[in-house]
C-alpha atoms as a PDB file:
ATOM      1  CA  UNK A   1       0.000   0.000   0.000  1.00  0.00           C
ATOM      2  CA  UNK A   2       0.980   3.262  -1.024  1.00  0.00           C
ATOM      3  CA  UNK A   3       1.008   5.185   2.392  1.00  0.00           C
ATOM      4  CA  UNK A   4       3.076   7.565   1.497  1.00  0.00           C
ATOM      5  CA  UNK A   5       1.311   9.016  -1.367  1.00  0.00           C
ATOM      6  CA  UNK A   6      -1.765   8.870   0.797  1.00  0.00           C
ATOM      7  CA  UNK A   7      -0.388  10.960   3.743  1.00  0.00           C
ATOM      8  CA  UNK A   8       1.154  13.691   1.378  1.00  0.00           C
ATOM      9  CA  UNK A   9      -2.601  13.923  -0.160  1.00  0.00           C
ATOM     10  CA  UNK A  10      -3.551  14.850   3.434  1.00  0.00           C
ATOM     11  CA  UNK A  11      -0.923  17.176   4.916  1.00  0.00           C
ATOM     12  CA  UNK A  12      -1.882  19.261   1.161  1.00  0.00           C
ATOM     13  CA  UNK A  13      -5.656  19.040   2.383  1.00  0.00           C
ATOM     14  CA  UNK A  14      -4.974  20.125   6.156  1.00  0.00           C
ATOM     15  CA  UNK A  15      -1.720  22.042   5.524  1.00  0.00           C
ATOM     16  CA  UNK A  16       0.243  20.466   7.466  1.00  0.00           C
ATOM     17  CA  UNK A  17       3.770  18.209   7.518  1.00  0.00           C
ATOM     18  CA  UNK A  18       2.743  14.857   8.942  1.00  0.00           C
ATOM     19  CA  UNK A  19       4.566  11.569   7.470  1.00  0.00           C
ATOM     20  CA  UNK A  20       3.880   8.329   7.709  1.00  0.00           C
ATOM     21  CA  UNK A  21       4.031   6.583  10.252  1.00  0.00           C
ATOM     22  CA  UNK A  22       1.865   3.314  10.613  1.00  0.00           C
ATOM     23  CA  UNK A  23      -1.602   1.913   9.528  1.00  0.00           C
ATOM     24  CA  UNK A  24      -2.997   0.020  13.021  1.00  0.00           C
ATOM     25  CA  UNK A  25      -6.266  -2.406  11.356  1.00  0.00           C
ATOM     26  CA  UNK A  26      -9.510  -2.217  12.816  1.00  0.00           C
ATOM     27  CA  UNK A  27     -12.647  -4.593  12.524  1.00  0.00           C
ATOM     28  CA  UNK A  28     -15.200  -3.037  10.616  1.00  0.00           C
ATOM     29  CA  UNK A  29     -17.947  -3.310   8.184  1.00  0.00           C
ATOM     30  CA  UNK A  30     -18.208  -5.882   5.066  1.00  0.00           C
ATOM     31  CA  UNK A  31     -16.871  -3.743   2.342  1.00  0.00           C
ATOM     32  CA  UNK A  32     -13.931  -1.630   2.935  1.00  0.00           C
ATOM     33  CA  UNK A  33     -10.657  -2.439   5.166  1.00  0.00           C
ATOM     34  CA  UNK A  34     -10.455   0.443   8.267  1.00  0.00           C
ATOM     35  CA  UNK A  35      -7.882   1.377  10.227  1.00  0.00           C
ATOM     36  CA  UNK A  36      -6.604   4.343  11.814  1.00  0.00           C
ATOM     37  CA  UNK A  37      -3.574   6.279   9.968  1.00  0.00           C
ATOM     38  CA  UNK A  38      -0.901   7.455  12.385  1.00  0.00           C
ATOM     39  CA  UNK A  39       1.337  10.294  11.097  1.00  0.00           C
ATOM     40  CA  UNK A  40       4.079  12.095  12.516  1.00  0.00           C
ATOM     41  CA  UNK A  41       1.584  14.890  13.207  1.00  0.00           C
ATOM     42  CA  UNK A  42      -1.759  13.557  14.298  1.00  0.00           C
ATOM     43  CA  UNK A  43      -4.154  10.180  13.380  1.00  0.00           C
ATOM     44  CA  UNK A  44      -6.802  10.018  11.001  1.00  0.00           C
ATOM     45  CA  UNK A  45      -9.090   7.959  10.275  1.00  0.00           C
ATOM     46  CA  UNK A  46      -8.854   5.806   6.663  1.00  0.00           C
ATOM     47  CA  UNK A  47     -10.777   3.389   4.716  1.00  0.00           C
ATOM     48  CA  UNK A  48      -9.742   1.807   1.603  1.00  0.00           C
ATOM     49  CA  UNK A  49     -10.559  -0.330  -0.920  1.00  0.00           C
ATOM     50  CA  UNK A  50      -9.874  -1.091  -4.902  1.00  0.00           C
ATOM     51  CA  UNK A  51      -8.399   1.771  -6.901  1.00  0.00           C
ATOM     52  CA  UNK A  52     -11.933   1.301  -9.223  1.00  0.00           C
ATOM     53  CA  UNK A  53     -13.809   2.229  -6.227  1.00  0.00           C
ATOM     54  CA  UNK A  54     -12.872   5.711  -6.208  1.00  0.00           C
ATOM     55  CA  UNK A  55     -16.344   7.020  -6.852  1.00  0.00           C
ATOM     56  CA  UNK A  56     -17.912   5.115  -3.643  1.00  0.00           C
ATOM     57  CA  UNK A  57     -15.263   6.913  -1.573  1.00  0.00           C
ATOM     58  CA  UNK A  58     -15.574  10.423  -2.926  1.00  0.00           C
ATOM     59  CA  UNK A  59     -19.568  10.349  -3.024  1.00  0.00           C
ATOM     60  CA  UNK A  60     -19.175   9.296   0.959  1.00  0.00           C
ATOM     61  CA  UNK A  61     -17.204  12.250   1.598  1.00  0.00           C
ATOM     62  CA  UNK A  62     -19.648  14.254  -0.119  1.00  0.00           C
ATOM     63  CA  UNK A  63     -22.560  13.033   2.022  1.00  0.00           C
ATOM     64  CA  UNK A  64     -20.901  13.255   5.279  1.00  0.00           C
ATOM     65  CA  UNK A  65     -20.686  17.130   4.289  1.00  0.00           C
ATOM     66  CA  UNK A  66     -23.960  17.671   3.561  1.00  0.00           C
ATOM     67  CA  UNK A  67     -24.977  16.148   6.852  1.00  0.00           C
ATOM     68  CA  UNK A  68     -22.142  18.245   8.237  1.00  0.00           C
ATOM     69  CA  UNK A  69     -23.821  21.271   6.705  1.00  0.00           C
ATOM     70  CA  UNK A  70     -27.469  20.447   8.243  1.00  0.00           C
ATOM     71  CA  UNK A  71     -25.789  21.180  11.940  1.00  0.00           C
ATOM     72  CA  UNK A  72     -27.843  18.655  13.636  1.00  0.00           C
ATOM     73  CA  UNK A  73     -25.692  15.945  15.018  1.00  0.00           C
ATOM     74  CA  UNK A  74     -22.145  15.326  14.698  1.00  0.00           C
ATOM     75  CA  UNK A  75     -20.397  13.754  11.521  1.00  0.00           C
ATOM     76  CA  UNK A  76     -16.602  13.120  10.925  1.00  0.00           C
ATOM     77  CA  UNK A  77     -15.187  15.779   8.636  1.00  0.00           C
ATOM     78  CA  UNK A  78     -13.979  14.467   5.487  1.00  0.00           C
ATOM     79  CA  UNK A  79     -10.594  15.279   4.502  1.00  0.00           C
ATOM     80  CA  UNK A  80     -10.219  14.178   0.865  1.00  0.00           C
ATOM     81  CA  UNK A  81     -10.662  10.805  -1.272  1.00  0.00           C
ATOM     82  CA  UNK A  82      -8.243   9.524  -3.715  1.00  0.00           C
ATOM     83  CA  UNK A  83      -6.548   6.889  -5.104  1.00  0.00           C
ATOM     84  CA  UNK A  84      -2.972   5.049  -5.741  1.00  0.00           C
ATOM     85  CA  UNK A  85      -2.394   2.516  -8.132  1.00  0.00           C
ATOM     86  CA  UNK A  86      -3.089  -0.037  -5.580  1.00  0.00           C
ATOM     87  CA  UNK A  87      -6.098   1.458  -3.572  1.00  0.00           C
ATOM     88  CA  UNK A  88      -9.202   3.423  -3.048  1.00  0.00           C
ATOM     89  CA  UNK A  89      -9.120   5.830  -0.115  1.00  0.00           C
ATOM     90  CA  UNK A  90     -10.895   8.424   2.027  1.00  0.00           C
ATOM     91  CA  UNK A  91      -9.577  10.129   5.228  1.00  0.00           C
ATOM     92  CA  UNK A  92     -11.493  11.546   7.326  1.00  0.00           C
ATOM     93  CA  UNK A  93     -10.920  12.855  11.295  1.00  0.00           C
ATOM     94  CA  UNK A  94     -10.430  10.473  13.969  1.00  0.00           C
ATOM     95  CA  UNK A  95     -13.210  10.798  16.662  1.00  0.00           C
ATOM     96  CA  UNK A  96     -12.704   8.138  19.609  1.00  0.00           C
ATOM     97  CA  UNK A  97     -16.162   6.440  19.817  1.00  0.00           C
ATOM     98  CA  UNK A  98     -18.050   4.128  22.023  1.00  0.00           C
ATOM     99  CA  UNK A  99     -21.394   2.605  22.651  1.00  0.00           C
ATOM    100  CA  UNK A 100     -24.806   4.806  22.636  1.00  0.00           C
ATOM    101  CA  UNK A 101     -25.674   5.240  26.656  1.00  0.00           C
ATOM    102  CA  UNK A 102     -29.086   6.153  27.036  1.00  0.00           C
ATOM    103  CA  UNK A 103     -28.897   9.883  27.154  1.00  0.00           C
ATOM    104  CA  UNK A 104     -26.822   9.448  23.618  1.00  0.00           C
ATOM    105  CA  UNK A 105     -30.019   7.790  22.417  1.00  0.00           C
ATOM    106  CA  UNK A 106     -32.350  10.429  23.679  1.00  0.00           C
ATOM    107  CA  UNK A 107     -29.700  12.941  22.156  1.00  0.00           C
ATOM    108  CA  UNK A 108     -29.959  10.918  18.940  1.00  0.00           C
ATOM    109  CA  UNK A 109     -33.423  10.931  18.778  1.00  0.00           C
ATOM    110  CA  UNK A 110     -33.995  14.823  18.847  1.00  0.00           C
ATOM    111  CA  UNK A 111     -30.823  15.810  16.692  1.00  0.00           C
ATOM    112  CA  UNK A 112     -32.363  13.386  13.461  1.00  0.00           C
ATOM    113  CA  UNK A 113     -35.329  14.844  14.131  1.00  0.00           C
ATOM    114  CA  UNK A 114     -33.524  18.102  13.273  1.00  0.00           C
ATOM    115  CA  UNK A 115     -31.197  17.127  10.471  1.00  0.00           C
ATOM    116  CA  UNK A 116     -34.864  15.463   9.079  1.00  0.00           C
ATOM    117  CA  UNK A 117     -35.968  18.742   9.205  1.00  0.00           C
ATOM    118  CA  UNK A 118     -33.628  19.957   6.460  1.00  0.00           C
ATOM    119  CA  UNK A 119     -35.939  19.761   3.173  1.00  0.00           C
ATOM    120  CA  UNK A 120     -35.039  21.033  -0.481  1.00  0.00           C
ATOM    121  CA  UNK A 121     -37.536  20.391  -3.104  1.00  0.00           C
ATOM    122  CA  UNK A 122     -37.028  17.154  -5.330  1.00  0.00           C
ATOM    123  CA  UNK A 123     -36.287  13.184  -3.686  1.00  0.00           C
ATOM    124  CA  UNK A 124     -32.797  12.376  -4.273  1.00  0.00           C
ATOM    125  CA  UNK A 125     -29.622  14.298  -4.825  1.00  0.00           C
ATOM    126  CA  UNK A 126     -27.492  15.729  -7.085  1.00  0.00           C
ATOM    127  CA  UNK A 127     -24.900  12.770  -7.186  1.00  0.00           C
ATOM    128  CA  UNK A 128     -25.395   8.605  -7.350  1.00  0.00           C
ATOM    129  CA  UNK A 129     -24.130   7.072  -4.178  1.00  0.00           C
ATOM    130  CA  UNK A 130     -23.684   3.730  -3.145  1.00  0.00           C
ATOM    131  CA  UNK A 131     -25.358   1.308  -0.089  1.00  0.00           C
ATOM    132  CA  UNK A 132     -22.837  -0.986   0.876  1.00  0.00           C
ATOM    133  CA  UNK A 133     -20.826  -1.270  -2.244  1.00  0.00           C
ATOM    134  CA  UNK A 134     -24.174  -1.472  -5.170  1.00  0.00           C
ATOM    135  CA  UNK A 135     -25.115   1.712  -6.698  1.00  0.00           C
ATOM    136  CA  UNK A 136     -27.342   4.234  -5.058  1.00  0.00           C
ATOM    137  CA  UNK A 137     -29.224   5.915  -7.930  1.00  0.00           C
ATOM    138  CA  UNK A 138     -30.514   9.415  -6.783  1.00  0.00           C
ATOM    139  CA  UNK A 139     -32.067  10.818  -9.686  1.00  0.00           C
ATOM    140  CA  UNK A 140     -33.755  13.639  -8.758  1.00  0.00           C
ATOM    141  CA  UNK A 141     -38.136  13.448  -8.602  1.00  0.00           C
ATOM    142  CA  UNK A 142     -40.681  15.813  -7.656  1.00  0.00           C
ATOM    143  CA  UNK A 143     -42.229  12.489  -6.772  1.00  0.00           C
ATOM    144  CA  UNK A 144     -42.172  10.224  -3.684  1.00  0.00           C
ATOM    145  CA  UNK A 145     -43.469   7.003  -4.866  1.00  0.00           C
ATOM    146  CA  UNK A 146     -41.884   7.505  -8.601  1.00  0.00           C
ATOM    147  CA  UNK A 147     -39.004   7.672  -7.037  1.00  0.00           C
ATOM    148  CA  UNK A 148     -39.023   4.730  -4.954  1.00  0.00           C
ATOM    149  CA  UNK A 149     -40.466   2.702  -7.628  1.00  0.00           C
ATOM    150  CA  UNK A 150     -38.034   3.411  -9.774  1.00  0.00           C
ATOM    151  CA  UNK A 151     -34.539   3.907  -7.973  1.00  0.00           C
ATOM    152  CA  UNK A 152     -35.075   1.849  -4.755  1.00  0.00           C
ATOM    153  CA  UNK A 153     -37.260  -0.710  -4.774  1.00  0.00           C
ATOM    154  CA  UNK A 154     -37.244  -1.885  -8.312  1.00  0.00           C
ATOM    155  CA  UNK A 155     -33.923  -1.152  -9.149  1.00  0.00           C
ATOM    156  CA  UNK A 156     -32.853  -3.725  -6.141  1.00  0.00           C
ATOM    157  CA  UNK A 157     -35.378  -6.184  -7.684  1.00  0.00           C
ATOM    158  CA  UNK A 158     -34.146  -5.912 -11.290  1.00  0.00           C
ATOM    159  CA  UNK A 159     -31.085  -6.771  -9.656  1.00  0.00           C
ATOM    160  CA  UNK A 160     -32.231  -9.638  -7.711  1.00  0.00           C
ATOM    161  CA  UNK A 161     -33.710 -11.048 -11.108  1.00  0.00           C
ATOM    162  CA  UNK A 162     -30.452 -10.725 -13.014  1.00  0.00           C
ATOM    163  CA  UNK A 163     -28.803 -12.649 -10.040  1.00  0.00           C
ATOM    164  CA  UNK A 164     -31.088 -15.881 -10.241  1.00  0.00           C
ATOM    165  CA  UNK A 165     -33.695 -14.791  -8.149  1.00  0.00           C
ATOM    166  CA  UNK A 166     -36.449 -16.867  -7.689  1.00  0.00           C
ATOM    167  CA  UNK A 167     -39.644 -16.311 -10.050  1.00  0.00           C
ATOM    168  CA  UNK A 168     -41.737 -16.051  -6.823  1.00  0.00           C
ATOM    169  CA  UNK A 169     -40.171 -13.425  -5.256  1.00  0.00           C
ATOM    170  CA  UNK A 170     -39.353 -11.194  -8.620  1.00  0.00           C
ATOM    171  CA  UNK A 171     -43.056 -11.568  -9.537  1.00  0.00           C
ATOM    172  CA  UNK A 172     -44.479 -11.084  -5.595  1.00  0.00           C
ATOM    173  CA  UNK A 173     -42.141  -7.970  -5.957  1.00  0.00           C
ATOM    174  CA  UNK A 174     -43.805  -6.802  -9.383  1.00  0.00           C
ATOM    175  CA  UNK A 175     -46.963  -6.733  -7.903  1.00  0.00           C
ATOM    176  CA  UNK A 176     -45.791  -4.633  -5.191  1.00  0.00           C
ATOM    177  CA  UNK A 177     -44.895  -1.940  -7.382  1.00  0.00           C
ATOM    178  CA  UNK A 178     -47.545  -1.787  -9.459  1.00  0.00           C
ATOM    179  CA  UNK A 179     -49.648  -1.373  -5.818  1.00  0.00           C
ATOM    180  CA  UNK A 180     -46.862   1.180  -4.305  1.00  0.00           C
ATOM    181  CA  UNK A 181     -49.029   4.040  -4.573  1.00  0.00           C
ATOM    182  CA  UNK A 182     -51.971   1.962  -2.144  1.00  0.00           C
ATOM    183  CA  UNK A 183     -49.189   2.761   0.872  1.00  0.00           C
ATOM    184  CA  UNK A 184     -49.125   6.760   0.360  1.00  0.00           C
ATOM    185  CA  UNK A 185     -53.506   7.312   0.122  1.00  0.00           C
ATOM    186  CA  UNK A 186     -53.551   9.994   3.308  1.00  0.00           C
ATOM    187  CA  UNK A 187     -49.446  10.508   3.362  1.00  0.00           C
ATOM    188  CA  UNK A 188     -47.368  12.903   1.248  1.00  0.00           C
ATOM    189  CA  UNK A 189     -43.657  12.769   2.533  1.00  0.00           C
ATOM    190  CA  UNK A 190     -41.544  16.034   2.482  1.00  0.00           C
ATOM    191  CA  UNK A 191     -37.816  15.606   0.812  1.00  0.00           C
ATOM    192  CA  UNK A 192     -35.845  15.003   4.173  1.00  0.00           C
ATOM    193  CA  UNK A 193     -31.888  14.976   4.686  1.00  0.00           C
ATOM    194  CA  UNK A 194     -31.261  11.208   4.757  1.00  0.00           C
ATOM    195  CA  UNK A 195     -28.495   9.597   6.388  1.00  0.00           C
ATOM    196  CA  UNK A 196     -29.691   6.621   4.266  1.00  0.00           C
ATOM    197  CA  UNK A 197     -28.327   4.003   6.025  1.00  0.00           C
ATOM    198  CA  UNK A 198     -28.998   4.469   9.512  1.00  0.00           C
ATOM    199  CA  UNK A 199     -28.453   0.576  11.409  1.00  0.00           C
ATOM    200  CA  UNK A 200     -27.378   1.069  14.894  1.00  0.00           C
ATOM    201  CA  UNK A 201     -23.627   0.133  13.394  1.00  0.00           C
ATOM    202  CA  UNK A 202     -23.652   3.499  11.662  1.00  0.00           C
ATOM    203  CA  UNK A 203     -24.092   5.586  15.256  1.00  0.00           C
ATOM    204  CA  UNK A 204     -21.863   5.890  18.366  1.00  0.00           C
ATOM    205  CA  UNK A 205     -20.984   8.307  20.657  1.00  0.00           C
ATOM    206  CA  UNK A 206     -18.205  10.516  21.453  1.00  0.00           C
ATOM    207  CA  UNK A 207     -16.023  11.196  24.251  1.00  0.00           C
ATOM    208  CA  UNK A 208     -18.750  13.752  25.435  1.00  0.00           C
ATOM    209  CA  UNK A 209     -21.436  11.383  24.998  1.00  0.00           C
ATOM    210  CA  UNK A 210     -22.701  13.085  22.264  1.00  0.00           C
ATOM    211  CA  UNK A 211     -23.945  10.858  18.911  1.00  0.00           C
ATOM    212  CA  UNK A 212     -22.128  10.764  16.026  1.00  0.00           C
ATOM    213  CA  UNK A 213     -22.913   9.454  12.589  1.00  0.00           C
ATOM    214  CA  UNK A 214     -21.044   7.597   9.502  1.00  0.00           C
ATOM    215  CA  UNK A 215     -20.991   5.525   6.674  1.00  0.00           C
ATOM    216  CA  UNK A 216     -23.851   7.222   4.775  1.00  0.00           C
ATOM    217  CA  UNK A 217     -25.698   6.775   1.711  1.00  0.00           C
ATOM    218  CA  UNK A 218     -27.195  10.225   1.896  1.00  0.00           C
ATOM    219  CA  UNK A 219     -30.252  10.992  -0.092  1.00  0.00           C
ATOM    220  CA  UNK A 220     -33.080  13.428   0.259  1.00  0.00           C
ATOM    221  CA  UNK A 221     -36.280  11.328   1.214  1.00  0.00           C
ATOM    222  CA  UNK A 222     -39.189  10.041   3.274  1.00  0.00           C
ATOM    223  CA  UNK A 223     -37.954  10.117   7.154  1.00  0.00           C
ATOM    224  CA  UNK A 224     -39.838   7.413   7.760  1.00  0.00           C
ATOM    225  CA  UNK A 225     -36.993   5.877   5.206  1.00  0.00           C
ATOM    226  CA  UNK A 226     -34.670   6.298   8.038  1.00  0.00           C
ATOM    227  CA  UNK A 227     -36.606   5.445  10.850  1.00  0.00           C
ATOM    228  CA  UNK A 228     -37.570   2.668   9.503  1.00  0.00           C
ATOM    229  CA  UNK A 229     -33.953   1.230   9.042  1.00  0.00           C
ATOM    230  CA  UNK A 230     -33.069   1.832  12.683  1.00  0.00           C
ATOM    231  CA  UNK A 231     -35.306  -1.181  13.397  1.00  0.00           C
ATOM    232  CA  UNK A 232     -33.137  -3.316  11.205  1.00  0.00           C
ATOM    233  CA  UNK A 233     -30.285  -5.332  12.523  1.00  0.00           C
ATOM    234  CA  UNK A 234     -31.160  -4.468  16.673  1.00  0.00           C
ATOM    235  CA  UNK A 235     -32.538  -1.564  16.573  1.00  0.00           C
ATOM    236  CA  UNK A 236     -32.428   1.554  19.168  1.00  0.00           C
ATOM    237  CA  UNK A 237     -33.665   2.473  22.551  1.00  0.00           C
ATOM    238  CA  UNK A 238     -36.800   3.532  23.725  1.00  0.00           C
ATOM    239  CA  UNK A 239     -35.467   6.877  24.594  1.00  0.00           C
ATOM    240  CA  UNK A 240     -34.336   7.257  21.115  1.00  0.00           C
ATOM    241  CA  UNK A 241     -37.585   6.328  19.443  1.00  0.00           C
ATOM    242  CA  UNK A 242     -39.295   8.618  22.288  1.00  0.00           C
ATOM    243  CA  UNK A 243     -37.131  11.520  21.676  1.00  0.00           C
ATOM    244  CA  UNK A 244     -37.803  11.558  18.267  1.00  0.00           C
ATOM    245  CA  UNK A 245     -41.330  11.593  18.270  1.00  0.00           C
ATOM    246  CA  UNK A 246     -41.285  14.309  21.039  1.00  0.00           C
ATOM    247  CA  UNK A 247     -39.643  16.299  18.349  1.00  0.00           C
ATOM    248  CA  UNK A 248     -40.976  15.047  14.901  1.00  0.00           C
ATOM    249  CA  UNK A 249     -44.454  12.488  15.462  1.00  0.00           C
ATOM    250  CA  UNK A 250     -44.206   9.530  13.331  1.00  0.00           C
ATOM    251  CA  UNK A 251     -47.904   9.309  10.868  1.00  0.00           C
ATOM    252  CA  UNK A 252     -49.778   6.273  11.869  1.00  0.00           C
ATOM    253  CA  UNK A 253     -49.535   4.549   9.305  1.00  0.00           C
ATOM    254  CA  UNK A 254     -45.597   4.494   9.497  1.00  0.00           C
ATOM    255  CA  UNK A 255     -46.011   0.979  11.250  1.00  0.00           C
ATOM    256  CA  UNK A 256     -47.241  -0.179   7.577  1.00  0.00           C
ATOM    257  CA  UNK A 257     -44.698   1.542   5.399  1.00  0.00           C
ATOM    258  CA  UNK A 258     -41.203   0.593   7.607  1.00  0.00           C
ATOM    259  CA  UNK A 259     -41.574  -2.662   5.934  1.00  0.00           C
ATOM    260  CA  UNK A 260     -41.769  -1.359   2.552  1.00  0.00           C
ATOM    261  CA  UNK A 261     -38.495   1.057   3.174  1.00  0.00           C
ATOM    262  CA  UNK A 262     -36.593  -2.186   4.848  1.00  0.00           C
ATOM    263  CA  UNK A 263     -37.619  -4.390   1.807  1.00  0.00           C
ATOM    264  CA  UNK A 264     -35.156  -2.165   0.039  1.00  0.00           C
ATOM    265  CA  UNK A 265     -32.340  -3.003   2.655  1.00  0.00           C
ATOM    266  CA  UNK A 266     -32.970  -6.360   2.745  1.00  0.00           C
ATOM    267  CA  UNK A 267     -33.338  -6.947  -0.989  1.00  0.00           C
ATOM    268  CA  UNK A 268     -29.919  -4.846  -1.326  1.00  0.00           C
ATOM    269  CA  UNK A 269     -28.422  -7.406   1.221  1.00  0.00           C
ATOM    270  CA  UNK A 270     -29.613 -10.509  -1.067  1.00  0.00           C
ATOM    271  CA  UNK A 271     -28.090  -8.634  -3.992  1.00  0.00           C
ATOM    272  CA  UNK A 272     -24.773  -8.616  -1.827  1.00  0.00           C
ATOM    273  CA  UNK A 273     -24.893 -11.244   0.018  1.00  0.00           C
ATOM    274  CA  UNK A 274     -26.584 -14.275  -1.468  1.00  0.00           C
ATOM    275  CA  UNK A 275     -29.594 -16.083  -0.845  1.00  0.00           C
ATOM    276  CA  UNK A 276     -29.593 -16.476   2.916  1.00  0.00           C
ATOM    277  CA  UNK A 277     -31.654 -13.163   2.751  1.00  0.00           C
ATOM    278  CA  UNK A 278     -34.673 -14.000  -0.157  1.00  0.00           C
ATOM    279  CA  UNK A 279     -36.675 -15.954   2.144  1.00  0.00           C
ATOM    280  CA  UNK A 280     -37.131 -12.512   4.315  1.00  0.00           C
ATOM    281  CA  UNK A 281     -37.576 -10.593   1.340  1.00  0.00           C
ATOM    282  CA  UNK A 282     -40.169 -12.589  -0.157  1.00  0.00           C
ATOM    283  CA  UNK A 283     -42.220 -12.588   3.387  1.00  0.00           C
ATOM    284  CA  UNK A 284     -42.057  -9.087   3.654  1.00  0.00           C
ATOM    285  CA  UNK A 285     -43.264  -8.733   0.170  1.00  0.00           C
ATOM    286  CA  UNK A 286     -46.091 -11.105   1.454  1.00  0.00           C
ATOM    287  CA  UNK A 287     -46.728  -8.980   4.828  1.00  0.00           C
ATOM    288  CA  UNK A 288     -47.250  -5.690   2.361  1.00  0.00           C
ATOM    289  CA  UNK A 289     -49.614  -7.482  -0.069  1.00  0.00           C
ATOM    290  CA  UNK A 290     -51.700  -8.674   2.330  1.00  0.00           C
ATOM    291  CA  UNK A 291     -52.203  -5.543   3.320  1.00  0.00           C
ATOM    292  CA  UNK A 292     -53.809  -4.825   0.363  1.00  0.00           C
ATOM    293  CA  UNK A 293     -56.705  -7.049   0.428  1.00  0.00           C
END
């Protein structure tokens, strides 16, 4: 690994004259290799990956600014992205973090209620992303359910089909789209800042106890988009999910839709991680069309 190259990349970013020192590993998600980049000057923190995934690293750093700009919770700054001839990278600052306590969850709660609170007026964003490593598409929409028709839901499911999918689940799926607009009768969703991929592996806390959030696949969006997520994979506290509504109530019908907005995770996870995930996808797909009838 080019080290070097990537250190001199960051003391032109930060202006200042730290070398290399050492890369010290550290266990992290399924995509990218972490680890935290010591330099003569300070530590940073660095993930990296192959030099053709450029573009994954450079949108990140992109969304964790625009959820730096909403001044709601905090975010890692993003120092640059680039790339070697042997890797992928983006650098961001290192932030010391540990486990939500409970007043971090109540903190949680209220700031996402503020950075949902930060609006503009199409769904989507000005750049693809990605969540995990498949493409994001963002294509801006003046409409909700176009929009996740089009660029969530059935773009996960065209890729489920090209994978070997089975019939069942691809045609369940089409009939779910063709119905999407049966979820949104009484509900029209306002074009919220997204974090996008909000699991409880995406939040921590500072040294302060204060939350802090990473690894997004930012998006402008239904909330209920990322509410709906933090139920996924363990899930939050009941101070979070109290706080929250204190600040921003949740329609009623939310209880309904969070399975349509995790269908998208899950299908994404069956597109990345095999079939251990298409039986859930296929019941949830089930769960939504029956309530239909």
């Amino acid at each position: 690994m080019d080290w070097e190259s990537v250190c001199s990349h960051v003391a032109r970013v930060t202006d200042t004259n730290g070398t290399f020192v050492k890369v010290v590993s550290v266990a992290g998600g399924d995509i990218n290799r972490a680890g935290i980049l010591h330099t003569t000057d300070k530590s940073y923190f660095v993930k990296s990956n192959r030099p053709e995934l450029l573009h994954m690293f450079e949108a990140e750093a992109d969304g964790l600014r625009e959820l730096a700009r909403a001044k709601a919770m905090r975010v890692p700054m993003a120092l640059c992205a680039g790339g070697t001839s042997d890797l992928a990278y983006i650098v961001m600052e290192h932030i010391n973090l540990a486990r939500l306590t409970a007043k971090s969850e109540s903190r949680f709660g209220k700031q996402l209620a503020t950075q949902h609170r930060v609006t503009t007026d199409n769904f989507g964003w000005h750049r693809d992303n990605t969540i995990g490593s498949t493409t994001q598409i963002n294509t801006l929409t003046d409409d909700w359910v176009s929009f996740f028709k089009l660029y969530r839901l059935g773009y996960q499911l065209n890729l489920a089909r090209d994978k070997g999918a089975a019939t069942a689940l691809i045609d369940k799926g089409g009939q779910l789209l063709d119905s999407l607009r049966c979820f949104f009768t009484d509900y029209r969703p306002v074009p919220s800042l997204l974090h996008g991929d909000l699991w409880r592996g995406n939040v921590a806390a500072d040294d302060n106890d204060n939350p802090v959030i990473f690894d997004p696949a930012v998006y402008y969006g239904d909330r209920e988009a990322d509410m709906a997520m933090t139920e996924l994979f363990g899930g939050f506290s009941d101070q979070f999910y109290a706080a929250y509504q204190d600040a921003w109530l949740l329609d009623s019908a939310y209880t309904t839709r969070k399975h349509l907005y995790n269908l998208y995770h899950i299908l994404n996870h069956y597109n990345l991680f095999g079939a251990s995930y298409a039986a859930q996808a296929e019941h949830m797909i089930d769960r939504l069309l029956s309530e239909l009838r």
